[in-house]
N, C-alpha and C. Protein backbone atom coordinates (compact mmCIF):
# COMPACT_ATOMS: atom_id res chain seq x y z
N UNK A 1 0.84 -1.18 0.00
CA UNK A 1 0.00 0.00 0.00
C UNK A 1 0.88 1.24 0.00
N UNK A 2 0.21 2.56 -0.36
CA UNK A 2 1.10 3.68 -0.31
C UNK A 2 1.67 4.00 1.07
N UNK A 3 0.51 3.81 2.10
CA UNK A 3 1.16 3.45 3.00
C UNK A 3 2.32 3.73 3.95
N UNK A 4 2.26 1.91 3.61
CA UNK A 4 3.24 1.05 3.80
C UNK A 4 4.72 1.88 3.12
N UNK A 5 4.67 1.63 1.51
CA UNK A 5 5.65 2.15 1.14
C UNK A 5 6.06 3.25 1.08
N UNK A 6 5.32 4.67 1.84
CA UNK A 6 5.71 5.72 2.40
C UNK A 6 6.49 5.57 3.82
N UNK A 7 5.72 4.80 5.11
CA UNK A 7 6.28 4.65 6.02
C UNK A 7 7.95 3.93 6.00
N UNK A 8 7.91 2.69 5.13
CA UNK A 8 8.85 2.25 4.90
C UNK A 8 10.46 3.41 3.91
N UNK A 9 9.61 4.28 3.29
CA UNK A 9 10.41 4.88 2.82
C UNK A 9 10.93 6.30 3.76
N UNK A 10 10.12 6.57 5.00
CA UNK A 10 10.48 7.28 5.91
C UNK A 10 11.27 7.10 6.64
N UNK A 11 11.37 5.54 7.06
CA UNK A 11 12.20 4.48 8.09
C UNK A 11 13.53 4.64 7.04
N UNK A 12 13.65 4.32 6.18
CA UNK A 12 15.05 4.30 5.26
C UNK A 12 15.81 5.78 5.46
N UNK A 13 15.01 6.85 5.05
CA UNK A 13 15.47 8.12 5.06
C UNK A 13 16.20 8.19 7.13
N UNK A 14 15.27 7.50 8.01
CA UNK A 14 15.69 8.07 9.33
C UNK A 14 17.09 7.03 9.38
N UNK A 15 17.01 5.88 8.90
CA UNK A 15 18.31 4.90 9.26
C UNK A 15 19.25 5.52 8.72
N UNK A 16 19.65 6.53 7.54
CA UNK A 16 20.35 7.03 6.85
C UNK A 16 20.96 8.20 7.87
N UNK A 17 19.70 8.80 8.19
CA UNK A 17 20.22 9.90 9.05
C UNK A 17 20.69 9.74 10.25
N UNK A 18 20.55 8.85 10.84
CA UNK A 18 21.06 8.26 11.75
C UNK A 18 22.37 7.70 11.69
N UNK A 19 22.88 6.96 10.50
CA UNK A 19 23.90 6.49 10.24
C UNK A 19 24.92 7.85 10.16
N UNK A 20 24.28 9.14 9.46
CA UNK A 20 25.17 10.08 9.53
C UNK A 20 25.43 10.82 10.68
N UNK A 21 24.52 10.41 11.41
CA UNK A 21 24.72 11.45 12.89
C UNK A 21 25.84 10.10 13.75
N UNK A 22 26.03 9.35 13.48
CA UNK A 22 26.82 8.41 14.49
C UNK A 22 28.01 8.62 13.50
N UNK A 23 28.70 8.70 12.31
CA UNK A 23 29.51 9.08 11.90
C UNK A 23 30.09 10.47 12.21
N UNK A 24 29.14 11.57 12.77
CA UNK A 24 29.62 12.77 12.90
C UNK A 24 30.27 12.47 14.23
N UNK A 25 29.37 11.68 15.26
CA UNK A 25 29.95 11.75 16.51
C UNK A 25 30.93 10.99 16.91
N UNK A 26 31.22 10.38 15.57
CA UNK A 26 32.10 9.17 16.11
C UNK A 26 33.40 10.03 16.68
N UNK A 27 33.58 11.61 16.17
CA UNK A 27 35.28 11.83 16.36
C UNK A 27 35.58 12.37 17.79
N UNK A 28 33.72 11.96 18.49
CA UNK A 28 34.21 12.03 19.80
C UNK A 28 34.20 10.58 21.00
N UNK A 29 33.76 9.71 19.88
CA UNK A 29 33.06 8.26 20.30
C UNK A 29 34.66 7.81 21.18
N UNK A 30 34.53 7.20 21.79
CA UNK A 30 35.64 6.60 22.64
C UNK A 30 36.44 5.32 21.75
N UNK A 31 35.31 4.68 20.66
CA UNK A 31 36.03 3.90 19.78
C UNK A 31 36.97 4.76 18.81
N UNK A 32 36.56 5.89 18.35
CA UNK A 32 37.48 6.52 17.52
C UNK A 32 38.72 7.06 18.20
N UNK A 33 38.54 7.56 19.59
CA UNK A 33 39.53 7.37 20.62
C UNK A 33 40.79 6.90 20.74
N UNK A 34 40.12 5.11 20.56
CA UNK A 34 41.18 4.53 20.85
C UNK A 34 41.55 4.32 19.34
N UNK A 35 41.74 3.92 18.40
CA UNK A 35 41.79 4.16 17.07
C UNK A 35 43.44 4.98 16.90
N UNK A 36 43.14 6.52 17.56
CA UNK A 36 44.04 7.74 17.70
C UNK A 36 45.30 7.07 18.40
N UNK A 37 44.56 6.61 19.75
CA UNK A 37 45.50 5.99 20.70
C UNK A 37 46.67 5.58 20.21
N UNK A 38 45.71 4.02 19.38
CA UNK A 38 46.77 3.13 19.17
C UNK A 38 47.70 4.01 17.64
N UNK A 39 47.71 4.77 16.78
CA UNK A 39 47.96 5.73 15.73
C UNK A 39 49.05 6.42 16.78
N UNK A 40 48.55 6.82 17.20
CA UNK A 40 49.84 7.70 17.86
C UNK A 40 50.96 7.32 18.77
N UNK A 41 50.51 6.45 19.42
CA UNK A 41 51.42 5.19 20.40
C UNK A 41 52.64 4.33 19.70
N UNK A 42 51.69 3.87 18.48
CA UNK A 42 52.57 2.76 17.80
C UNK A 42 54.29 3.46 17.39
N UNK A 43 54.82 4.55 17.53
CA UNK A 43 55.89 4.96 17.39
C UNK A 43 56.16 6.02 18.11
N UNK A 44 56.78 6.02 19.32
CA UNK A 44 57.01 7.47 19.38
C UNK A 44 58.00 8.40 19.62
N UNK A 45 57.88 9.80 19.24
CA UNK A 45 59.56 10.66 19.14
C UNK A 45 59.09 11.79 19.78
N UNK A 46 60.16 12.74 19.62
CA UNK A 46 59.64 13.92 19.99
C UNK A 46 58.36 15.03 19.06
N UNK A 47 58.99 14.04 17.82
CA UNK A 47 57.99 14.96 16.71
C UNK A 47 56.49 14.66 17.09
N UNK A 48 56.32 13.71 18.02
CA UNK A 48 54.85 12.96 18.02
C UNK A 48 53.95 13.98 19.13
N UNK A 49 55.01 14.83 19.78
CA UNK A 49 53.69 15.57 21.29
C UNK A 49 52.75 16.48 20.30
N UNK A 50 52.70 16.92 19.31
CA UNK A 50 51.49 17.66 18.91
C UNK A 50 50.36 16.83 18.98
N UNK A 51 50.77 16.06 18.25
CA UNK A 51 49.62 14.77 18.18
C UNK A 51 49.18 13.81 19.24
N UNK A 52 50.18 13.62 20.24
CA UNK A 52 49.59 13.60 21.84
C UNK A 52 49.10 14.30 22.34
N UNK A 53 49.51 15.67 22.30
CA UNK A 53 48.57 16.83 22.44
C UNK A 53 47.26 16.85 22.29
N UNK A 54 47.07 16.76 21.38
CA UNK A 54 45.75 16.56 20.22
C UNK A 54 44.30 15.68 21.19
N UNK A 55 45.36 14.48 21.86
CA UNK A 55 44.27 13.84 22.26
C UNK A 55 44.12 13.99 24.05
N UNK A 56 44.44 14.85 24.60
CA UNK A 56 44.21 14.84 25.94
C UNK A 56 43.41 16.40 26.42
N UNK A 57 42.63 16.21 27.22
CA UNK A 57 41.69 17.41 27.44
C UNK A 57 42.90 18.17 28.52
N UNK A 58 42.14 19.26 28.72
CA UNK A 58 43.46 20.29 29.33
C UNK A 58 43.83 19.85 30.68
N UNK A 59 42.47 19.40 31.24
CA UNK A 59 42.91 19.04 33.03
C UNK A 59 42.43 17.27 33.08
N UNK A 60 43.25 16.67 32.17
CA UNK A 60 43.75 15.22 32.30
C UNK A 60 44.75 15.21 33.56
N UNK A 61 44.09 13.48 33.94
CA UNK A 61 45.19 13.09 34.98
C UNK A 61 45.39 11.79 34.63
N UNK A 62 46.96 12.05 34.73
CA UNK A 62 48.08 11.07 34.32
C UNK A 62 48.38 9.97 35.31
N UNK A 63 48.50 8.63 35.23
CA UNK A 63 49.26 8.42 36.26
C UNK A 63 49.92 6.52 35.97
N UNK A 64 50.89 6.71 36.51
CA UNK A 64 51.72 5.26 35.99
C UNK A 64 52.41 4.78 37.38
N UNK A 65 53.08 3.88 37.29
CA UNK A 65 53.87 3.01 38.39
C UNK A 65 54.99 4.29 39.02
N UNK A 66 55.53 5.02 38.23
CA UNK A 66 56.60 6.00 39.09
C UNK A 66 55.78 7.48 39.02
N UNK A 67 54.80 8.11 38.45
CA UNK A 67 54.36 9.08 38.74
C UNK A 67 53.05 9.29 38.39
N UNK A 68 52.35 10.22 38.97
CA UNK A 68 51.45 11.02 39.23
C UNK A 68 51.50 12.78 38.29
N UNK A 69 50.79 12.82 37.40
CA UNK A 69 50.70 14.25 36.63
C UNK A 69 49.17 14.59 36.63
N UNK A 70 49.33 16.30 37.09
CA UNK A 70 47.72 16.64 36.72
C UNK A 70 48.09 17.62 35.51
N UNK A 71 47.25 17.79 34.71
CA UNK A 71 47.12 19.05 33.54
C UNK A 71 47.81 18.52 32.22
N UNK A 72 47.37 19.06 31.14
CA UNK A 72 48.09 18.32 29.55
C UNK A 72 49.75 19.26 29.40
N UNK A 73 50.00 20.00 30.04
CA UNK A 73 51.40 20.83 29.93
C UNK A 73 52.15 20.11 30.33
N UNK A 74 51.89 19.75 31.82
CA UNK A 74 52.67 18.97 32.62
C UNK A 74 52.99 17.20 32.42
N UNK A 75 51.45 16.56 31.54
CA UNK A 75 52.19 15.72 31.00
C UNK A 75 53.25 15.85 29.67
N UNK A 76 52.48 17.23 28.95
CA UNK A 76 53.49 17.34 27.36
C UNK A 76 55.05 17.27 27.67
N UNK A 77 55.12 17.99 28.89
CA UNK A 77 56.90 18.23 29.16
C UNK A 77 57.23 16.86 29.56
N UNK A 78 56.27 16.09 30.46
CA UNK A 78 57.10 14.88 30.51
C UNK A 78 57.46 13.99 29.34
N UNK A 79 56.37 14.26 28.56
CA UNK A 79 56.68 12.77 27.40
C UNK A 79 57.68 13.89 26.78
N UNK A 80 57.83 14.98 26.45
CA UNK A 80 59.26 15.49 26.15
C UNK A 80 60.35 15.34 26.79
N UNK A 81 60.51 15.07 28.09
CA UNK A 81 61.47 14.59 28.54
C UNK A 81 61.79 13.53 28.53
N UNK A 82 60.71 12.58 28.28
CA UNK A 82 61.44 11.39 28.31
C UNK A 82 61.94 10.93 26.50
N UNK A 83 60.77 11.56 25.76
CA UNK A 83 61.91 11.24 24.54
C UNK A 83 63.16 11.79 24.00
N UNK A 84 63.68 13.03 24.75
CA UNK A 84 65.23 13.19 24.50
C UNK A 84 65.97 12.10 25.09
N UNK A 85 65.86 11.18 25.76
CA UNK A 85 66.44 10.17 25.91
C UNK A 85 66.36 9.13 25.50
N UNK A 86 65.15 8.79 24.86
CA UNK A 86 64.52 7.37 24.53
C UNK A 86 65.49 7.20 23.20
N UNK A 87 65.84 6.22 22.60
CA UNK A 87 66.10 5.48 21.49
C UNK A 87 65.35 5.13 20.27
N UNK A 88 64.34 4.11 20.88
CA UNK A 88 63.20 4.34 20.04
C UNK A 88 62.03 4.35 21.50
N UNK A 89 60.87 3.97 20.80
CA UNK A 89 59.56 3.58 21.80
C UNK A 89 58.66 3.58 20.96
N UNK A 90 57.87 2.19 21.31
CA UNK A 90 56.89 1.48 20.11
C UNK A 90 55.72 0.81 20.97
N UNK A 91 54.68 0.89 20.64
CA UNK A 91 53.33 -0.40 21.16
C UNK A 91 53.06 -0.72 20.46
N UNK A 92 52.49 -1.94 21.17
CA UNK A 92 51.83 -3.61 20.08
C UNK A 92 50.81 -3.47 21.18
N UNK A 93 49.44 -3.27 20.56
CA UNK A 93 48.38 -3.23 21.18
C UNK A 93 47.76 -4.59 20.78
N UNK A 94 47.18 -5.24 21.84
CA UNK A 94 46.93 -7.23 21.50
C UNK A 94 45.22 -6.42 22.43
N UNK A 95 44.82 -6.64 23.08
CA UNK A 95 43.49 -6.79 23.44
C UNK A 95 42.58 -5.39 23.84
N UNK A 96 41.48 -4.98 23.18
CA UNK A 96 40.83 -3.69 23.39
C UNK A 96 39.46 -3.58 23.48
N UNK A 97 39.14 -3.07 25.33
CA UNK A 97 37.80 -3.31 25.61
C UNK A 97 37.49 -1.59 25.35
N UNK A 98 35.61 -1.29 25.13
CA UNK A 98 35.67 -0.38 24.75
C UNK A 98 34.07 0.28 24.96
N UNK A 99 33.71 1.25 25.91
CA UNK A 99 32.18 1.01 26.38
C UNK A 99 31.62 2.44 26.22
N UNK A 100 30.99 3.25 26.64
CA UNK A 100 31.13 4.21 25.78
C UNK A 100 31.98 5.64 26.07
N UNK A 101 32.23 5.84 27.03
CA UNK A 101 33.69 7.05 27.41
C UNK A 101 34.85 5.94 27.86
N UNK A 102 34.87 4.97 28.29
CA UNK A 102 36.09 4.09 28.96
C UNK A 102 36.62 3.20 27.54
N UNK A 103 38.11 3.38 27.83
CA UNK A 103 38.62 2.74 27.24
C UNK A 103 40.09 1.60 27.91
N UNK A 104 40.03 0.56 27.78
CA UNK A 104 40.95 -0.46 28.66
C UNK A 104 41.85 -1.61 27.43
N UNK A 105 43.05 -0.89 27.59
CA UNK A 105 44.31 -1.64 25.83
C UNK A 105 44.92 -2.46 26.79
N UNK A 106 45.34 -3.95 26.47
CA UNK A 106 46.61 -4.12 27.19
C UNK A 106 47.38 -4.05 26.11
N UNK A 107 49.06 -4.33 26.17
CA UNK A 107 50.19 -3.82 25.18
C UNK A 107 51.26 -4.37 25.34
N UNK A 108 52.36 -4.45 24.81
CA UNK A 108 53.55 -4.68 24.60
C UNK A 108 54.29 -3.54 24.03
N UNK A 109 55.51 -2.83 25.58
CA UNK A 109 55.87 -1.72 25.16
C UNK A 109 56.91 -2.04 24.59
N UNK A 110 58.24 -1.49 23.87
CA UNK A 110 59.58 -1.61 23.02
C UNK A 110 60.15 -0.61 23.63
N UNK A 111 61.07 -0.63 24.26
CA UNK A 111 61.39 0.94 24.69
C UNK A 111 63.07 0.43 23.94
N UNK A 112 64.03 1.08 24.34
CA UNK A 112 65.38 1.46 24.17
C UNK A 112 66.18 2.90 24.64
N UNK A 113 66.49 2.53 25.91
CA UNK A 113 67.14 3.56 26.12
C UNK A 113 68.44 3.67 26.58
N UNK A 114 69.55 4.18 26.21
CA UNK A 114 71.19 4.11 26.36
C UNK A 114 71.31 3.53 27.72
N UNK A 115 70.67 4.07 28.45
CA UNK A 115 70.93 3.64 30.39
C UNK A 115 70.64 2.44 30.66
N UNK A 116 70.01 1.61 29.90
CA UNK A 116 69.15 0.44 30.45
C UNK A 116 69.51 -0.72 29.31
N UNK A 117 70.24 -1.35 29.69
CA UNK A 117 70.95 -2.82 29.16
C UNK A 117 71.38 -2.46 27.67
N UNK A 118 72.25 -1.32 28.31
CA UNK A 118 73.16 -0.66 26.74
C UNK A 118 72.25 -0.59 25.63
N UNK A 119 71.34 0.21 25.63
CA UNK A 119 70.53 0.81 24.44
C UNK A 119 69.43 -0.24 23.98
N UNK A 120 70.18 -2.07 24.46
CA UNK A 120 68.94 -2.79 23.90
C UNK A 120 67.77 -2.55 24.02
N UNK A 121 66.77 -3.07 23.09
CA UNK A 121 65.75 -2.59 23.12
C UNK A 121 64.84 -3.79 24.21
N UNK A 122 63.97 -3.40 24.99
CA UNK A 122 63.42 -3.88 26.55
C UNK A 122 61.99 -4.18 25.93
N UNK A 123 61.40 -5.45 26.40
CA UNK A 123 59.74 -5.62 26.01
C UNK A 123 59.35 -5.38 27.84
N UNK A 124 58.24 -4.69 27.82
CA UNK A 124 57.52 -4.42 28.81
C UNK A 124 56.05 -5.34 28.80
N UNK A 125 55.24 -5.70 29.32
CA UNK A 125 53.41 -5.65 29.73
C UNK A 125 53.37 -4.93 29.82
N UNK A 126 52.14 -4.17 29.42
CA UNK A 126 51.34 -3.82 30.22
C UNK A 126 49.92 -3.64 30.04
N UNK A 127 48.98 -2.45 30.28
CA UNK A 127 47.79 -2.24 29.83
C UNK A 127 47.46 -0.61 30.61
N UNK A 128 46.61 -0.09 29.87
CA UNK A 128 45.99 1.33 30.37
C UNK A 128 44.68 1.61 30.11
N UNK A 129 44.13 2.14 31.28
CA UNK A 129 43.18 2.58 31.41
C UNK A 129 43.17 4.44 31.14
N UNK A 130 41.97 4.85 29.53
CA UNK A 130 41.52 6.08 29.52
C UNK A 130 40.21 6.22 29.70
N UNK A 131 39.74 7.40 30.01
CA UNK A 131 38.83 7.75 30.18
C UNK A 131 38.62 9.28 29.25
N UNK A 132 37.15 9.05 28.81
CA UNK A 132 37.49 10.16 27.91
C UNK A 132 35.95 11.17 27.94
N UNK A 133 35.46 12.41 27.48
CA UNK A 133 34.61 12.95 27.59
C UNK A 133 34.99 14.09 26.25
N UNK A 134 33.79 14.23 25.44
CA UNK A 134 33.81 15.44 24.28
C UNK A 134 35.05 15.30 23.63
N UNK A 135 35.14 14.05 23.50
CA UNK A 135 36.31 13.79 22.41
C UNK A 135 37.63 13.89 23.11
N UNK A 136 38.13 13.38 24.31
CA UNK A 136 39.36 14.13 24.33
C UNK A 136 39.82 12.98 25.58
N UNK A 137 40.64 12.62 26.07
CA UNK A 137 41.18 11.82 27.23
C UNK A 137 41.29 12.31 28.70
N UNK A 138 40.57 12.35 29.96
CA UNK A 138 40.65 13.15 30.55
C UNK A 138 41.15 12.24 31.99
N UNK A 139 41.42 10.90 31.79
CA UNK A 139 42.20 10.28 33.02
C UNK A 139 42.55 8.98 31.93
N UNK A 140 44.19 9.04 32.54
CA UNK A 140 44.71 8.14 31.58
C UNK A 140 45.54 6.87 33.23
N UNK A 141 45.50 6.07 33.10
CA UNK A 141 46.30 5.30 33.88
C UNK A 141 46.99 4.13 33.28
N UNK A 142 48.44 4.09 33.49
CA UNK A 142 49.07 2.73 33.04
C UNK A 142 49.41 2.04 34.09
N UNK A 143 49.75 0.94 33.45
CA UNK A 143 49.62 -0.24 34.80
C UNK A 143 50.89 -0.82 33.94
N UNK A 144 52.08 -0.98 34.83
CA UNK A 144 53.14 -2.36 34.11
C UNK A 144 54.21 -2.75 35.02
N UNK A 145 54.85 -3.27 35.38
CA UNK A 145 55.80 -3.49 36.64
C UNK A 145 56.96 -2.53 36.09
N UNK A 146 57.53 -1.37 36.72
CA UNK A 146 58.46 -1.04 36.97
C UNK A 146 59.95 -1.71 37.37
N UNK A 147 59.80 -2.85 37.90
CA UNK A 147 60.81 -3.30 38.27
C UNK A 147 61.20 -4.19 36.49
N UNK A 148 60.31 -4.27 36.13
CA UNK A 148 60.70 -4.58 34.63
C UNK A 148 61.21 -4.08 33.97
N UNK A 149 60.67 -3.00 33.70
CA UNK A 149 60.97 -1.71 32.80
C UNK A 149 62.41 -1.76 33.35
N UNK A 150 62.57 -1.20 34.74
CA UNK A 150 63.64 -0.42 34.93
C UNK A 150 65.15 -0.89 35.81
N UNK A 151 64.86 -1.49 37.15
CA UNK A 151 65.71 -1.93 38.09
C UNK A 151 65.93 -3.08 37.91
N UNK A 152 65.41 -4.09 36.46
CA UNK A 152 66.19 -4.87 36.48
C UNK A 152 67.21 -4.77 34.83
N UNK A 153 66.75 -3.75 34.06
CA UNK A 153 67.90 -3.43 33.48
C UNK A 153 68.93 -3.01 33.71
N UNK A 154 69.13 -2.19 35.53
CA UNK A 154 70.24 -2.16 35.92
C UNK A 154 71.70 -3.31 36.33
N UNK A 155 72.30 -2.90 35.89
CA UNK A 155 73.67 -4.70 36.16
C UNK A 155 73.33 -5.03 37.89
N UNK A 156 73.84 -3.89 38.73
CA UNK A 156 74.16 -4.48 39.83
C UNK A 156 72.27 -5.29 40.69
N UNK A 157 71.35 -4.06 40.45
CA UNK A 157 70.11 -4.18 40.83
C UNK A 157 69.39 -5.30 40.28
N UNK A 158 69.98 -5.38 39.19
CA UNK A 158 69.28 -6.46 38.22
C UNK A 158 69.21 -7.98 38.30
N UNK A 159 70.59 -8.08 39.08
CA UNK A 159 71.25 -9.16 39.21
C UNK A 159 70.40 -9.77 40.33
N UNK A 160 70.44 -8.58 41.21
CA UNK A 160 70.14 -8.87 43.13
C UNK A 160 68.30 -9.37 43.04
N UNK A 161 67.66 -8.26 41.91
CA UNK A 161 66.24 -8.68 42.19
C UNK A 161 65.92 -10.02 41.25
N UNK A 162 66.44 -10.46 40.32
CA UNK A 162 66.68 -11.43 39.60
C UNK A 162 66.52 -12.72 40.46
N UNK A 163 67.43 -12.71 41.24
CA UNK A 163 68.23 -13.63 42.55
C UNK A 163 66.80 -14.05 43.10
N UNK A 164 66.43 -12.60 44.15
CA UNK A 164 65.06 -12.40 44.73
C UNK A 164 63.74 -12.80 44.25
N UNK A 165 63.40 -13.11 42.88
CA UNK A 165 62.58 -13.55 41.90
C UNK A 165 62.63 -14.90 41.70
N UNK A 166 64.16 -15.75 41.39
CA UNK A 166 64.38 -17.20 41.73
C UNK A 166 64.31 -17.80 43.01
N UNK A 167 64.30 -16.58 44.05
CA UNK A 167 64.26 -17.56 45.32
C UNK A 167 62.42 -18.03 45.46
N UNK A 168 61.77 -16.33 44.80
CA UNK A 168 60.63 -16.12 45.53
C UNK A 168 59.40 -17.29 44.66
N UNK A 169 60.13 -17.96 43.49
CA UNK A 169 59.69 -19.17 42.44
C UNK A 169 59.64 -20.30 43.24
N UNK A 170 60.75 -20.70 43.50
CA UNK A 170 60.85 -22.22 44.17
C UNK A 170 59.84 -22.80 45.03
């Protein structure tokens, strides 16, 4: 009936529009989010803080196994500080939950840095928790053992917690 094939042709026109309104919002959707995340993660230098920039709201809070940051300045200078030293630094993102502002990656970091088992390059775990609102990241948390990353690339420290790790197996 006309109808029918009016209503039905109203329903088509709203699924359409609909499809375009979830495409507009996607560039604040938490899936497009992480998308950026993993885009900007997968390599990083100094050339990369604009584009870290890009994705954190102004009063983000930072926080990992050795520190605590409030505000996007105060993290920009850190990830600038830490890549004048870094070598390289890379993620391998393996599992990604995703609901609608929360986002939860675990990863495999690559780091390389001169101080830490002569420049070789170090695999880390880990995983992070963002949180995000109006497109932007506004609590970021990583989670990975430090003593991995760091005190046991040291020779003498490395050795001792190494030791401490085979006893604490048996």
């Amino acid at each position: 009936s006309v109808i029918q094939r009016y209503l039905f042709i109203k329903d088509g026109i709203l699924m359409k529009a609909n499809r375009v309104l979830r495409s507009a919002s996607q560039l604040s959707s938490a899936e497009y989010i992480a998308d950026r995340v993993k885009i900007a993660y997968q390599s990083l230098g100094s050339d990369d803080i604009p584009e870290l920039e890009s994705l954190y709201a102004e009063d983000v809070h930072f926080e990992d196994p050795a520190r605590a940051l409030q505000g996007r300045r105060p993290l920009m200078d850190h990830f600038a500080s830490l890549f004048e030293n870094l070598e390289s630094c890379s993620f391998k993102f393996h599992q990604v939950l995703i609901n609608e502002t929360d986002i939860f990656m675990s990863w495999t970091m690559f780091v390389a840095h001169p101080k830490l088992r002569n420049g070789a390059t170090i695999r880390v775990e880990g995983c992070s928790l963002f949180r995000t609102r109006h497109g932007r990241i506004y609590y970021h948390r990583d989670y990975y053992d430090l003593g991995e990353m760091v005190y046991e690339q040291l020779p003498a420290i490395g050795l001792f917690i190494n030791k401490i790790r085979q006893r604490l197996g048996r």
